[in-house]
PDB file of N, CA and C in Angstrom:
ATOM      1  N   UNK A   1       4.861   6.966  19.605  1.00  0.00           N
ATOM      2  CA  UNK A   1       4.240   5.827  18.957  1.00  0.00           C
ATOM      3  C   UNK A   1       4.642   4.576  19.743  1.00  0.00           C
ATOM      4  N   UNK A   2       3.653   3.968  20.111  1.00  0.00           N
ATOM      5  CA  UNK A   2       4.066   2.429  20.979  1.00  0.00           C
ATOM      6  C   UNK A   2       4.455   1.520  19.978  1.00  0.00           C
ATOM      7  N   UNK A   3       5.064   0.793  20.839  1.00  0.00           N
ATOM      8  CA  UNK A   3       5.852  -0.618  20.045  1.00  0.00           C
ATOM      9  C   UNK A   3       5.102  -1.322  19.510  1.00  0.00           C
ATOM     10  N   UNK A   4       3.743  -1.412  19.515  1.00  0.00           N
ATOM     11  CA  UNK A   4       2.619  -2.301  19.411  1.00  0.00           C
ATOM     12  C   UNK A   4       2.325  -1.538  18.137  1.00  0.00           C
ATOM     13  N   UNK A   5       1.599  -0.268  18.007  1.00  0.00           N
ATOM     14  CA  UNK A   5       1.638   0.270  16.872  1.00  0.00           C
ATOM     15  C   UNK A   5       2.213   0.169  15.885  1.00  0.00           C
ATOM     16  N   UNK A   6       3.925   0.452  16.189  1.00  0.00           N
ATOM     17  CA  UNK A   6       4.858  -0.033  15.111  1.00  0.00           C
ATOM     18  C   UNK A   6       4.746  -0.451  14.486  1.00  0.00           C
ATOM     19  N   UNK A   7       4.822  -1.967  15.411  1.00  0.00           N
ATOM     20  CA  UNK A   7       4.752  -3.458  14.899  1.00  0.00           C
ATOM     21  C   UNK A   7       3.592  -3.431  13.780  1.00  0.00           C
ATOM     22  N   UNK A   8       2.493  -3.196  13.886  1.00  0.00           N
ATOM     23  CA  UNK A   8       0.956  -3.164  13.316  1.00  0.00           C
ATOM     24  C   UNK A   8       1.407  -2.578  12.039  1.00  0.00           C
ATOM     25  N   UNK A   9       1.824  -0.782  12.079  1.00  0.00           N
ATOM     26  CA  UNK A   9       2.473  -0.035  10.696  1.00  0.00           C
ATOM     27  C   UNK A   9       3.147  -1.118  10.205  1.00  0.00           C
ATOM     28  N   UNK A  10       4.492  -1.576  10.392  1.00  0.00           N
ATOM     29  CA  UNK A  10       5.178  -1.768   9.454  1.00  0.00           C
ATOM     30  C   UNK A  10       4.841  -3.696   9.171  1.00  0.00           C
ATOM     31  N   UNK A  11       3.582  -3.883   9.736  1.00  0.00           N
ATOM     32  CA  UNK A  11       3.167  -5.728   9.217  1.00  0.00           C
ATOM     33  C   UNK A  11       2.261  -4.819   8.407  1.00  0.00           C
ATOM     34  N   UNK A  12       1.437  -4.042   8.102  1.00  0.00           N
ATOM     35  CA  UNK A  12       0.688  -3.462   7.204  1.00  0.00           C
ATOM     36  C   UNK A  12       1.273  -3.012   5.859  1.00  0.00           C
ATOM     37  N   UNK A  13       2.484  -2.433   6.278  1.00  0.00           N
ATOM     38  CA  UNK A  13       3.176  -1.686   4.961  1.00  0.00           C
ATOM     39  C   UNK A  13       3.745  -3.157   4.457  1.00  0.00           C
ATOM     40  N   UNK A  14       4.438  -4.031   4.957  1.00  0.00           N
ATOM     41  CA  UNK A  14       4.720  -5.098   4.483  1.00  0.00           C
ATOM     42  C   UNK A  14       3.831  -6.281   3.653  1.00  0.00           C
ATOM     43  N   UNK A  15       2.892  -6.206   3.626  1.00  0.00           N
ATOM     44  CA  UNK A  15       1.485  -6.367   3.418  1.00  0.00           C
ATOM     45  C   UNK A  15       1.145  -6.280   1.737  1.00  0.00           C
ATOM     46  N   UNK A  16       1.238  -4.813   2.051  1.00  0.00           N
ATOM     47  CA  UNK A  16       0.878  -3.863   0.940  1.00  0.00           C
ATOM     48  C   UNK A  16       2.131  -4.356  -0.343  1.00  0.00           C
ATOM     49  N   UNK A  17       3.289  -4.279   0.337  1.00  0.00           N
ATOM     50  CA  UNK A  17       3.975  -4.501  -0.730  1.00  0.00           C
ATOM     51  C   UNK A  17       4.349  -6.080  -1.251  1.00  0.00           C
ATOM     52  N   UNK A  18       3.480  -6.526  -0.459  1.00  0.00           N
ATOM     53  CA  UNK A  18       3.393  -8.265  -1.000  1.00  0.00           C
ATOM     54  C   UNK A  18       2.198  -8.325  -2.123  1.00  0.00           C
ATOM     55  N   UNK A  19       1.395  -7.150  -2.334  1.00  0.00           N
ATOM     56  CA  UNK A  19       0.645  -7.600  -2.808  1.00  0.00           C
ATOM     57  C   UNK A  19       0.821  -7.107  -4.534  1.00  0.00           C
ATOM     58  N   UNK A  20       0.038  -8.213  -5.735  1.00  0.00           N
ATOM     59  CA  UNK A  20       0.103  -7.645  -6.871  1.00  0.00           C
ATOM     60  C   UNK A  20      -0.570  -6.617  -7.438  1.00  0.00           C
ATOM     61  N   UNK A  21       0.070  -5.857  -8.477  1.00  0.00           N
ATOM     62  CA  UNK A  21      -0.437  -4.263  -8.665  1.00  0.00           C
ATOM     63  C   UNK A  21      -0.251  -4.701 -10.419  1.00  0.00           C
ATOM     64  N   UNK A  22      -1.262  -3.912 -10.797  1.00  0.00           N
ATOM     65  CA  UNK A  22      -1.514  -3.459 -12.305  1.00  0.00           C
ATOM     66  C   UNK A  22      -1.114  -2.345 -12.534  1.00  0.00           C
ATOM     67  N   UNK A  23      -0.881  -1.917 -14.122  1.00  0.00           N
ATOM     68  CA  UNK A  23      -0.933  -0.145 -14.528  1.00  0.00           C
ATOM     69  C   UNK A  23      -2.002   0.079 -14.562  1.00  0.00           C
ATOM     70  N   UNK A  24      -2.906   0.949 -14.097  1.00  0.00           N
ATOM     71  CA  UNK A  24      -3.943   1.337 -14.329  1.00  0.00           C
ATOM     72  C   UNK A  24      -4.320   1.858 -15.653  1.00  0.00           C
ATOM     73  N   UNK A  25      -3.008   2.319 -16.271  1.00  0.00           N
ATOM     74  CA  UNK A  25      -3.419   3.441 -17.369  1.00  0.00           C
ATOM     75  C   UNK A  25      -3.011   2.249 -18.631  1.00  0.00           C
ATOM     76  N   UNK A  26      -2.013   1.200 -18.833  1.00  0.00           N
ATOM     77  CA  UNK A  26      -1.814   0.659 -19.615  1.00  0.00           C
ATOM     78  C   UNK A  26      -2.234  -0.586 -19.919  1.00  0.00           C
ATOM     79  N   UNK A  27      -2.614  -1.377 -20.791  1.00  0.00           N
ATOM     80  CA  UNK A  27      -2.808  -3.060 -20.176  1.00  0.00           C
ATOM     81  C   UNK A  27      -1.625  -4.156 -20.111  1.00  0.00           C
ATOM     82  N   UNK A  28      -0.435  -2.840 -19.889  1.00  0.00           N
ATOM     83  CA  UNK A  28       0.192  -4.253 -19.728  1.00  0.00           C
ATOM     84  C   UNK A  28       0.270  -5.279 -18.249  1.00  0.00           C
ATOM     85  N   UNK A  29       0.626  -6.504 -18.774  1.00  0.00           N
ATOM     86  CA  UNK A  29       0.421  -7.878 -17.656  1.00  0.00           C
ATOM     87  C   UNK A  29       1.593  -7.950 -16.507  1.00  0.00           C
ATOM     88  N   UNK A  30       2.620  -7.042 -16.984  1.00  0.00           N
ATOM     89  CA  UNK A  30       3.824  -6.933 -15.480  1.00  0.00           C
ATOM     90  C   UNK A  30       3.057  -6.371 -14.162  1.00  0.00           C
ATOM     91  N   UNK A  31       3.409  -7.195 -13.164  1.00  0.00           N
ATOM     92  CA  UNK A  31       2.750  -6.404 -11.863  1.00  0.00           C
ATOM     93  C   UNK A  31       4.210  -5.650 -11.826  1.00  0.00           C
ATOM     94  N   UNK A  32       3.545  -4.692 -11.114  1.00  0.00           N
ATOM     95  CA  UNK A  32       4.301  -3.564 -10.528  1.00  0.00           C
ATOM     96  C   UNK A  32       4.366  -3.212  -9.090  1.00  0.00           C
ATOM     97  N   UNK A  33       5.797  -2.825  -8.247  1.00  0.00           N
ATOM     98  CA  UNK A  33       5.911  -2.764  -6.909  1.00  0.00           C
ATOM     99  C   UNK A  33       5.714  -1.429  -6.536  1.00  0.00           C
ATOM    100  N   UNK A  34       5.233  -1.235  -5.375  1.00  0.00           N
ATOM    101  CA  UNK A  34       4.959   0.591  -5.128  1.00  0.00           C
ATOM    102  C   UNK A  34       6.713   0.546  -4.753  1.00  0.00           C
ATOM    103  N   UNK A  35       6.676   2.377  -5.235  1.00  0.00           N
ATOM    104  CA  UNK A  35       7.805   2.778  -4.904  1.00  0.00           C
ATOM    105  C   UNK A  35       7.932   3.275  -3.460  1.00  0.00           C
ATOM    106  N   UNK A  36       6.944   3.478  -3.200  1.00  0.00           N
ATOM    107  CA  UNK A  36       6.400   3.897  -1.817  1.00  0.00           C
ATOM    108  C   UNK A  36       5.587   3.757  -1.088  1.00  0.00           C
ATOM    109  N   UNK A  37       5.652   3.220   0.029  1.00  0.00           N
ATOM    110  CA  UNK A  37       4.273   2.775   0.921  1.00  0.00           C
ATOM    111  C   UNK A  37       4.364   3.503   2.654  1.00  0.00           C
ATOM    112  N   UNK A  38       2.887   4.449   2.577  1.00  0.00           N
ATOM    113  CA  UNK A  38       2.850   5.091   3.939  1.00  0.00           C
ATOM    114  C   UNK A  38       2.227   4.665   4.391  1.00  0.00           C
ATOM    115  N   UNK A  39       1.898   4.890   5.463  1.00  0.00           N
ATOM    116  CA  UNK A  39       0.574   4.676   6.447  1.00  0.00           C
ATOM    117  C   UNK A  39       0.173   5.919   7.288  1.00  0.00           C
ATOM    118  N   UNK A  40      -0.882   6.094   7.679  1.00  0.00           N
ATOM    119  CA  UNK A  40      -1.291   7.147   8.314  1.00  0.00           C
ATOM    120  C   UNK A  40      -2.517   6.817   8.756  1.00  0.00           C
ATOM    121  N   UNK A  41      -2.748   7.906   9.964  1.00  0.00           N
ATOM    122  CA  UNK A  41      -3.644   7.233  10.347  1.00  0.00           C
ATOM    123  C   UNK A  41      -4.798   8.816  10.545  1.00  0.00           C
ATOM    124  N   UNK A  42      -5.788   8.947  10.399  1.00  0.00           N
ATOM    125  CA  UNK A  42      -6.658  10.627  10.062  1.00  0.00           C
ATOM    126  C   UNK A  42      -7.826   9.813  10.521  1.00  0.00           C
ATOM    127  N   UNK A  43      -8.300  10.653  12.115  1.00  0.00           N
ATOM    128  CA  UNK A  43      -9.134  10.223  12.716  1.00  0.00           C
ATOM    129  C   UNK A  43      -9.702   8.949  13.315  1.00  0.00           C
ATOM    130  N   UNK A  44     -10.401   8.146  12.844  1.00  0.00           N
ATOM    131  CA  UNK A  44     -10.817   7.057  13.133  1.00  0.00           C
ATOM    132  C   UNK A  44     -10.375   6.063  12.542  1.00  0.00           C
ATOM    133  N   UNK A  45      -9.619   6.773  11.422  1.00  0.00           N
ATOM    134  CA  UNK A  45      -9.446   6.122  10.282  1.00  0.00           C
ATOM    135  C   UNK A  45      -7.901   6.000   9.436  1.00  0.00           C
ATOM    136  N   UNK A  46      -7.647   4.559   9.384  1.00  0.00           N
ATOM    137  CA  UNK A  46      -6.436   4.480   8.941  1.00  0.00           C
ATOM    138  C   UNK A  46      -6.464   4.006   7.276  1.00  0.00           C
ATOM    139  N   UNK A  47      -5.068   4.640   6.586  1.00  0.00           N
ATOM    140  CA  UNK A  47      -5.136   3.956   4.847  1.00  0.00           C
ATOM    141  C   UNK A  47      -3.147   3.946   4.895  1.00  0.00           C
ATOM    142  N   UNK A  48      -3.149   3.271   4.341  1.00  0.00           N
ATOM    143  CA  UNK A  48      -2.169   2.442   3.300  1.00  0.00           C
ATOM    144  C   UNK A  48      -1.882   3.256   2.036  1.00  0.00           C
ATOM    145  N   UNK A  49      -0.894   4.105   1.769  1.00  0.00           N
ATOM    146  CA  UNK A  49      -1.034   4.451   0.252  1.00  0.00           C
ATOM    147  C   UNK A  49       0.560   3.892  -0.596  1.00  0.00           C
ATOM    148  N   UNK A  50      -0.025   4.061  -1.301  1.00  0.00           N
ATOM    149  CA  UNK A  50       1.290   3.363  -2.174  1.00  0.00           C
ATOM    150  C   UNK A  50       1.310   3.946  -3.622  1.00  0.00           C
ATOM    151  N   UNK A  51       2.580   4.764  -3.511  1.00  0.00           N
ATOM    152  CA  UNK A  51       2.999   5.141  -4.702  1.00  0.00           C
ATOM    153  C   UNK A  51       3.388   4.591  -6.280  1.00  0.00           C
ATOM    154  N   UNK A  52       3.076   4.577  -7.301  1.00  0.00           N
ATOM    155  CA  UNK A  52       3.379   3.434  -8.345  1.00  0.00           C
ATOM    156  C   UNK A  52       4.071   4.264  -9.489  1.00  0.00           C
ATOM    157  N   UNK A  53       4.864   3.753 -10.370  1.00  0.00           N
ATOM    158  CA  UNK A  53       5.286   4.104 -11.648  1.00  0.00           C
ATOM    159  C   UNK A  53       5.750   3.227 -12.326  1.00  0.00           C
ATOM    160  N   UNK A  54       4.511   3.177 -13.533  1.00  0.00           N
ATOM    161  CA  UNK A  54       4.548   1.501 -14.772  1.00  0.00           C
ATOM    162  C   UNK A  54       6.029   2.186 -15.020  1.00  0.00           C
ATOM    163  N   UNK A  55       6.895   0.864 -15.169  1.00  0.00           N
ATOM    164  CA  UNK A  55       7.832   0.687 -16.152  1.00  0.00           C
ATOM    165  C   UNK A  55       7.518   0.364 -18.010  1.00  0.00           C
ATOM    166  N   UNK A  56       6.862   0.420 -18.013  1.00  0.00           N
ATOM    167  CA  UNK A  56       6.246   0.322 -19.379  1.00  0.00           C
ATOM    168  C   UNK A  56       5.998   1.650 -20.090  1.00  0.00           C
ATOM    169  N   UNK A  57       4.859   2.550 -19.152  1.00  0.00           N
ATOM    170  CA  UNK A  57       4.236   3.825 -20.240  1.00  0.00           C
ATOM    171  C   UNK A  57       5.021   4.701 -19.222  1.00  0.00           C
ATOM    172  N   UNK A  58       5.286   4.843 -18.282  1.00  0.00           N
ATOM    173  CA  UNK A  58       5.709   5.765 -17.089  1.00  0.00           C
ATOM    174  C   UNK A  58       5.065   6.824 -16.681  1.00  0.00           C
ATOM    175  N   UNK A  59       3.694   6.513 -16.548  1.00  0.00           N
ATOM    176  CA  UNK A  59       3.112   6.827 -15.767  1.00  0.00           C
ATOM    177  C   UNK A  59       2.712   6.606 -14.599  1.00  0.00           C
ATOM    178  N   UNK A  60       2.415   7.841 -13.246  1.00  0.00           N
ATOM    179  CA  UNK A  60       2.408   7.860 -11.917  1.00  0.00           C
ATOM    180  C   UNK A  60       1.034   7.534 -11.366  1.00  0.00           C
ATOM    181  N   UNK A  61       0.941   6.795 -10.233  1.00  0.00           N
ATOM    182  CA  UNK A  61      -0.332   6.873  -9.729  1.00  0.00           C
ATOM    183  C   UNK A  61      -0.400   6.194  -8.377  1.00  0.00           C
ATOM    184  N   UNK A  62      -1.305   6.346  -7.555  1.00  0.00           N
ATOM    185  CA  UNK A  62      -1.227   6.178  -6.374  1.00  0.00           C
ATOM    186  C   UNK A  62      -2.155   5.345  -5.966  1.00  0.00           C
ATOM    187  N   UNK A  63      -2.296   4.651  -4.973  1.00  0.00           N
ATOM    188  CA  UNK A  63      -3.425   3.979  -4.553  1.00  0.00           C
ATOM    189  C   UNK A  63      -3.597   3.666  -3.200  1.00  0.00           C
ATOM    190  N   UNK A  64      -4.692   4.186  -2.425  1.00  0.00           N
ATOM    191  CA  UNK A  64      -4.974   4.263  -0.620  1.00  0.00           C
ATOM    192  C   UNK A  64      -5.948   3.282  -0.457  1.00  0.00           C
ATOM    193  N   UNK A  65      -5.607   2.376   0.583  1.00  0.00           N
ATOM    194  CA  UNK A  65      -6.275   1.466   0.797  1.00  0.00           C
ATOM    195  C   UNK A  65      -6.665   1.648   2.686  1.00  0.00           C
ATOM    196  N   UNK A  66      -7.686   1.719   3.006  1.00  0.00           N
ATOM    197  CA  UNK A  66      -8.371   1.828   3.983  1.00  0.00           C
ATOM    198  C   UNK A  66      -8.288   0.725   4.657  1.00  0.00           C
ATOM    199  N   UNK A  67      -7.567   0.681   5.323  1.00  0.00           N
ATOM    200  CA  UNK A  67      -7.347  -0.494   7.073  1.00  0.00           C
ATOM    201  C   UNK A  67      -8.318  -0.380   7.436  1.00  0.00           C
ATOM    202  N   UNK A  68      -8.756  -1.869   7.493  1.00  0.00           N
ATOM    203  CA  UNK A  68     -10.152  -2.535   8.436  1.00  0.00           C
ATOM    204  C   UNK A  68      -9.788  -2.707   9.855  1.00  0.00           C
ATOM    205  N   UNK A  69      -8.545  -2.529  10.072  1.00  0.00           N
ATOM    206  CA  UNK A  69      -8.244  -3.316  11.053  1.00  0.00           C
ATOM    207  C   UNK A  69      -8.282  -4.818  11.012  1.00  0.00           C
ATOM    208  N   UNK A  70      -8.115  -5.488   9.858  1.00  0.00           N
ATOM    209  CA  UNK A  70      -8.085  -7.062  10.120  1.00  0.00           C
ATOM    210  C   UNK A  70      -6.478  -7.688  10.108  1.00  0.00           C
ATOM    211  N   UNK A  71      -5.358  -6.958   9.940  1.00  0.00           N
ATOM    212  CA  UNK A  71      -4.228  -7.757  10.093  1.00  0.00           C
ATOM    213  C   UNK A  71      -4.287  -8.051  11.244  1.00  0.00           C
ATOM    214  N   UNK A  72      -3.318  -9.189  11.431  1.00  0.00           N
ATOM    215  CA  UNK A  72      -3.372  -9.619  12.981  1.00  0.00           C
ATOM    216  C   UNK A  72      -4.417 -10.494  13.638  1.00  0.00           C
ATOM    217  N   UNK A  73      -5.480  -9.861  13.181  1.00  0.00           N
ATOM    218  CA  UNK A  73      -6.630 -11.245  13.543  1.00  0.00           C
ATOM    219  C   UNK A  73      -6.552 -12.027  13.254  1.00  0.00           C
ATOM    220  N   UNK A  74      -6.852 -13.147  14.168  1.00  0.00           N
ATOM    221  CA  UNK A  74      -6.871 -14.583  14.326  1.00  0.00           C
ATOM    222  C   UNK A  74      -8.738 -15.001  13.341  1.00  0.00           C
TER     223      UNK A  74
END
């Protein structure tokens, strides 16, 4: 993996975990932080997933977000 790549993964995963998250399953109003954030990359195509568990109902759920490729652009 090049240094350039790296760099790209882990400003992406950093990204991800800046951003605010809901329970899907509950309504409560706490955002929630993934417990886990991968990246991968399958074919042409790269996603972001991020693992979650409300502190509220404790329930699990996941969510993959598909890289445009726009971090980094100017």
């Amino acid at each position: 993996m090049s240094s350039d790549h790296s760099n790209s993964k882990q400003e992406i995963i950093e990204r991800i975990k800046s951003m605010v998250f809901l329970c899907i399953y509950c309504d409560s109003a706490n955002p929630i932080a993934a417990s886990v954030v991968d990246y991968e990359h399958q074919g042409s195509t790269s996603y972001a997933t991020a693992f979650f568990i409300c502190p509220d109902c404790r329930n699990k759920f996941v969510v993959k977000i598909q890289d445009l490729g726009k971090v980094g652009d100017s």
